[in-house]
Structure formats: C-alpha cells, structure tokens
Protein backbone atom coordinates (compact mmCIF):
# COMPACT_ATOMS: atom_id res chain seq x y z
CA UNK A 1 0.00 0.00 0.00
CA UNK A 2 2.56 2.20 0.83
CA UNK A 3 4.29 2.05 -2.69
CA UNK A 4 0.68 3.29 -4.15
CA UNK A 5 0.83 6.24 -2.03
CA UNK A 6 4.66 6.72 -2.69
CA UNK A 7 3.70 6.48 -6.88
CA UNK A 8 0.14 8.41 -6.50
CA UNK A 9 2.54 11.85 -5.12
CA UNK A 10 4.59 11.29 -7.51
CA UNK A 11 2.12 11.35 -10.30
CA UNK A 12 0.50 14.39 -8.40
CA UNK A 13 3.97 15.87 -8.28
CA UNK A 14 4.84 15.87 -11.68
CA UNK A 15 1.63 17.20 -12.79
CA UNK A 16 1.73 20.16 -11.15
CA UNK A 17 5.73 21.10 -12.53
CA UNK A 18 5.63 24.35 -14.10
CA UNK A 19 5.24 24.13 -17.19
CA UNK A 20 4.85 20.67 -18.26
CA UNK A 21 0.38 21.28 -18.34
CA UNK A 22 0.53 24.26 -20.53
CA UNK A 23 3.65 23.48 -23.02
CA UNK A 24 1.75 20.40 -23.64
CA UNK A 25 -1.36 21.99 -23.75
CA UNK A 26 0.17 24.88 -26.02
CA UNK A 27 1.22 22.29 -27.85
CA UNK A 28 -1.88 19.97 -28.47
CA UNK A 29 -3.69 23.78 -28.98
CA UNK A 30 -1.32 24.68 -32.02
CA UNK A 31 -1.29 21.19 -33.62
CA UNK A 32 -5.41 20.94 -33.75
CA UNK A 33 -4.58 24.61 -35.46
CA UNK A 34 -2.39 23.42 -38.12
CA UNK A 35 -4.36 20.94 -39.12
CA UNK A 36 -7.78 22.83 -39.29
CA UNK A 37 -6.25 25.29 -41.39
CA UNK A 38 -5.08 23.06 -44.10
CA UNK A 39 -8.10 20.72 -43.15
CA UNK A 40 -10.28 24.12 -44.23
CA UNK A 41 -8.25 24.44 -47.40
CA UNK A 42 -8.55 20.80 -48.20
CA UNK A 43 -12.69 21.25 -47.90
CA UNK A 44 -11.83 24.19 -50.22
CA UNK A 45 -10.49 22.63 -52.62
CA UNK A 46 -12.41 19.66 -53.00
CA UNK A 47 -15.55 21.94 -53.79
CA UNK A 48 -13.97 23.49 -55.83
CA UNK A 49 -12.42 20.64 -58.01
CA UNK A 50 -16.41 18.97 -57.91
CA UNK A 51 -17.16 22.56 -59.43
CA UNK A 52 -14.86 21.76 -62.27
CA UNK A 53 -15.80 18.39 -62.93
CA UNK A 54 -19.48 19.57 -63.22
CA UNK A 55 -18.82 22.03 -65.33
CA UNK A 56 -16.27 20.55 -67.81
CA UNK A 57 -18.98 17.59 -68.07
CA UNK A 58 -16.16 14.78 -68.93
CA UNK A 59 -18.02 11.93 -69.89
CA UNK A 60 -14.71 9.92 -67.71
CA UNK A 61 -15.76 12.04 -64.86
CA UNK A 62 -19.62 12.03 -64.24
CA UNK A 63 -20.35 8.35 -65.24
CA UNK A 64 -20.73 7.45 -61.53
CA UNK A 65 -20.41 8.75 -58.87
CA UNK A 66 -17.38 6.76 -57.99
CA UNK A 67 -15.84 7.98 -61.13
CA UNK A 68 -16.65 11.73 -60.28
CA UNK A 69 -14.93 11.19 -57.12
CA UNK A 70 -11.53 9.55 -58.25
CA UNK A 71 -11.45 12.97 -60.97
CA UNK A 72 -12.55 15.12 -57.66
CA UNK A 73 -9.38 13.46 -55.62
CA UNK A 74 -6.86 13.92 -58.84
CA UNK A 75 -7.98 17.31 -59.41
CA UNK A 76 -7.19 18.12 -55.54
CA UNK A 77 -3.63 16.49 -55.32
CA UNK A 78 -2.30 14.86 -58.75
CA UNK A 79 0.65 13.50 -57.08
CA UNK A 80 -1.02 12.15 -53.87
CA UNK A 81 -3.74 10.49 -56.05
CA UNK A 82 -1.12 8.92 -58.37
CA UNK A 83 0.60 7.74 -54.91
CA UNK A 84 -2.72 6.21 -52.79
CA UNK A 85 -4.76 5.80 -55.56
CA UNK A 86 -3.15 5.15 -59.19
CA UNK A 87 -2.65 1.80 -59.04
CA UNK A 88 -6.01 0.65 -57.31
CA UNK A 89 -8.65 3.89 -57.94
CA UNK A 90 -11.88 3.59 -55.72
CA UNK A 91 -14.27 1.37 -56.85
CA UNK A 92 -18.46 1.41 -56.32
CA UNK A 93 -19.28 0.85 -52.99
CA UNK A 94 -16.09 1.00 -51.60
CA UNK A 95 -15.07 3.01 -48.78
CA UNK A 96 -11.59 2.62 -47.64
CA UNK A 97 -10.86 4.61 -44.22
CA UNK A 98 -7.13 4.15 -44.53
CA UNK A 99 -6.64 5.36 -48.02
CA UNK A 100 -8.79 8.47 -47.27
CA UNK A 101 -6.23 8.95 -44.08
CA UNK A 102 -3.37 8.53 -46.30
CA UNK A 103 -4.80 10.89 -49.22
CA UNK A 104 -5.34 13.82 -46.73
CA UNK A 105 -1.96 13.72 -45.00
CA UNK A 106 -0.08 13.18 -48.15
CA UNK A 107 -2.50 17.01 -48.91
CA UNK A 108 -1.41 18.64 -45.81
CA UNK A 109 2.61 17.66 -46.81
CA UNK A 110 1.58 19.05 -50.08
CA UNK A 111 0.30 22.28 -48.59
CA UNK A 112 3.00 22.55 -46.12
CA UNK A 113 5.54 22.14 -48.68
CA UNK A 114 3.99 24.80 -50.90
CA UNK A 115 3.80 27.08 -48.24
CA UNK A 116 7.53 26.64 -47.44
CA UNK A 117 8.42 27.41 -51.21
CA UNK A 118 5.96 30.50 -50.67
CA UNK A 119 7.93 31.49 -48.14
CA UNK A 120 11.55 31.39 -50.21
C-alpha cells in the first residue's frame, strides 16, 4: 500500500511542474490549429475541383459517382492520387478509411511544402 501512495505523489507531483500542463497543452492547442487550417483548405479545394468536374462535363468524370470522385481526388492532389490511388482507384461501394487517411496527410505535406516554397 505504501508504494501506491509513494507512486500516487509522484504522479500528483509531476503534474503540477511548471510548465509541463501548458507546453503540452500549447502544444496539443497549435497542432489541432495546423491541421484545421489546411483541413479548411482541403474542404476548399475539394468543392472546388467537384465545381470543375461539373462544369467541364467529362463523360470519364460524371459516369458514376465513384468515377466523379476519383477525378474530384486527382484534381485536388495529382501526385497524392497517383501515390494512394493510381494503381487501385476507388471502386463502387467502396469506402476505404485508410486510403482516405493517407490521401489527406499526403495534402497537408503538399500544402506545407507549398507554403515553405511560398515562403523562399
């Protein structure tokens, strides 16, 4: 019992270093930022890109709506497509969670790396 007590101050102890809540907090706060921001931009763009496709009217594009969506995701990112999708595009019905994951973080490198160049 004793070592519970010993680990429970401890615990209580290094919670309350200066410091250590809000850094982490600061932190968590600027990450969930970051990531809105280009997760706005991302929205952005996809409406925009289904603008296009409705517009231009390619017969490739509207089909389906699966189709519509694999021109949506090349318009937004060609590169990031070519790398999740190119090999294996979406097919009707399917929803893969871990593609979609990989296609929107491979978007945010994009952006990031854009926004570097910007920068220069």
């Amino acid at each position: 019992m004793q070592g519970f007590w010993m680990t429970m101050v401890f615990v209580l102890a290094v919670m309350e270093m200066p410091g250590l809540k809000n850094g982490a907090m600061a932190a968590s706060q600027k990450t969930k930022r970051v990531t809105g921001r280009f997760e706005a931009s991302i929205k952005q763009a996809k409406k925009e890109c289904a603008q296009r496709i409705d517009q231009e009217g390619d017969p490739t594009c509207v089909a389906t709506l699966v189709d519509r969506e694999n021109c949506v995701l090349k318009c937004m990112e060609p590169e990031c497509y070519e790398q999740i999708y190119g090999q294996d595009p979406l097919e009707e019905g399917e929803v893969d969670v871990v593609r979609g994951k990989a296609f929107r973080q491979c978007q945010r490198e994009a952006m990031m790396q854009r926004e570097k160049q910007e920068e220069l």
